[in-house]
Protein backbone atom coordinates (compact mmCIF):
# COMPACT_ATOMS: atom_id res chain seq x y z
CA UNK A 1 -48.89 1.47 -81.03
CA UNK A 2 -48.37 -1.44 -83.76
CA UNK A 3 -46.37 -0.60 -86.80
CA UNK A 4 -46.26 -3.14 -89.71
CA UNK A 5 -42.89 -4.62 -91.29
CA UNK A 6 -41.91 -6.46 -94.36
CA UNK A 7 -40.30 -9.71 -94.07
CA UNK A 8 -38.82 -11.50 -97.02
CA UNK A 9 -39.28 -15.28 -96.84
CA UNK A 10 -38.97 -18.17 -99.14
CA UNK A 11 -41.93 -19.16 -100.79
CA UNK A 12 -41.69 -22.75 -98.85
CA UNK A 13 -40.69 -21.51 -95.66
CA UNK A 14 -43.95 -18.78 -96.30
CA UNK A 15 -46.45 -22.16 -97.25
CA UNK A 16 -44.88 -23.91 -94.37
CA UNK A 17 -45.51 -20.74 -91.88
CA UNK A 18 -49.26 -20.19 -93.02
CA UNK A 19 -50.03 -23.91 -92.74
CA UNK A 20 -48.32 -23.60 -88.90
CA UNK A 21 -50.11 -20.62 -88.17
CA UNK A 22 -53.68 -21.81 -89.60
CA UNK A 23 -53.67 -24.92 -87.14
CA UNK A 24 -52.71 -22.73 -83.96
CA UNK A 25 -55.69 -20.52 -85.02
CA UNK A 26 -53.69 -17.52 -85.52
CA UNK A 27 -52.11 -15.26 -88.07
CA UNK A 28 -48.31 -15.17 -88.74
CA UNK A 29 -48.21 -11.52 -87.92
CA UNK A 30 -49.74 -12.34 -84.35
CA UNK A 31 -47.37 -15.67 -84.23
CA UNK A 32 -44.20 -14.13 -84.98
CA UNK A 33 -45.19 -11.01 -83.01
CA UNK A 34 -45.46 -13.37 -79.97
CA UNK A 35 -42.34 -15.27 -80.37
CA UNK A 36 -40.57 -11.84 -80.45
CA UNK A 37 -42.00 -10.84 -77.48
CA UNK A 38 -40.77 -14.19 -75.60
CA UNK A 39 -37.53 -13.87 -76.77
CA UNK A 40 -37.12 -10.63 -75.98
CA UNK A 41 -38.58 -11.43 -72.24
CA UNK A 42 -35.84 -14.11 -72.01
CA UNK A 43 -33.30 -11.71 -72.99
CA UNK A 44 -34.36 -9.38 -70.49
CA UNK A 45 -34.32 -12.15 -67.63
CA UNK A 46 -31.33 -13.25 -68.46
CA UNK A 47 -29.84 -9.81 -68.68
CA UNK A 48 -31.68 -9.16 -65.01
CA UNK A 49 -29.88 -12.44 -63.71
CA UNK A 50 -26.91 -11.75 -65.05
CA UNK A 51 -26.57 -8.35 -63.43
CA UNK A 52 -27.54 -10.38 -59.85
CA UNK A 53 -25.10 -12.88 -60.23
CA UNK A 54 -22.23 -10.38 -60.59
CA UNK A 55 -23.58 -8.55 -57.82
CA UNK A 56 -23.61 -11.62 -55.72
CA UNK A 57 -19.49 -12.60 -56.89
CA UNK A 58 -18.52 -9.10 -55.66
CA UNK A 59 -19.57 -9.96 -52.35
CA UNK A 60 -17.74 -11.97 -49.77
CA UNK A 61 -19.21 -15.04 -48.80
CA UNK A 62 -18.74 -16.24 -45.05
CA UNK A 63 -16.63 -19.71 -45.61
CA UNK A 64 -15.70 -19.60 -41.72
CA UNK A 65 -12.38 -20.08 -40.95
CA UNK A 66 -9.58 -17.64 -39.85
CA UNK A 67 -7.72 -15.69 -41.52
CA UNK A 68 -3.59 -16.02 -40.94
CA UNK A 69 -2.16 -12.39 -39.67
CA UNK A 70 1.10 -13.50 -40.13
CA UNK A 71 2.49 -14.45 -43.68
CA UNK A 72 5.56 -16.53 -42.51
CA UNK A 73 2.70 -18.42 -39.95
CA UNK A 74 1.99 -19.79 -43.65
CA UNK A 75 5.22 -21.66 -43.81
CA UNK A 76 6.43 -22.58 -40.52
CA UNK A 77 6.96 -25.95 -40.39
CA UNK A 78 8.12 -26.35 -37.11
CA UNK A 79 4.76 -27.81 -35.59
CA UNK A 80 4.54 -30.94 -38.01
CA UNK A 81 8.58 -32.14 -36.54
């Protein structure tokens, strides 16, 4: 269902948007309508990535290695004399 707003503009910006509108073939109403829509689909994807990513940080990532059992293994220095 469509629902109609009012939108203030300046009487430039207005001659500006009608001349914009006229050479895409289109209305304002259906321009803006579709630039809403975009931005609010970008929004959303971002939103959905977003929500990935931090899914993705709050898992651990195999680096390889191994892991030291032994705390004071981290500070014996009695291999490298």
């Amino acid at each position: 269902m469509k629902q109609n707003i009012t939108l203030a503009l300046d009487q430039k910006i207005l001659k500006a948007a009608r001349a914009f509108a006229a050479q895409r073939g289109t209305s304002i109403s259906a321009m803006l309508s579709d630039e809403l829509r975009m931005k609010i689909e970008q929004q959303m994807h971002y939103e959905q990535s977003k929500q990935i990513a931090f899914s993705m940080l709050n898992q651990a990532f195999p680096l390889g290695g191994q892991g030291i059992m032994i705390r004071d293994a981290l500070h014996d220095r009695t291999a490298l004399r």
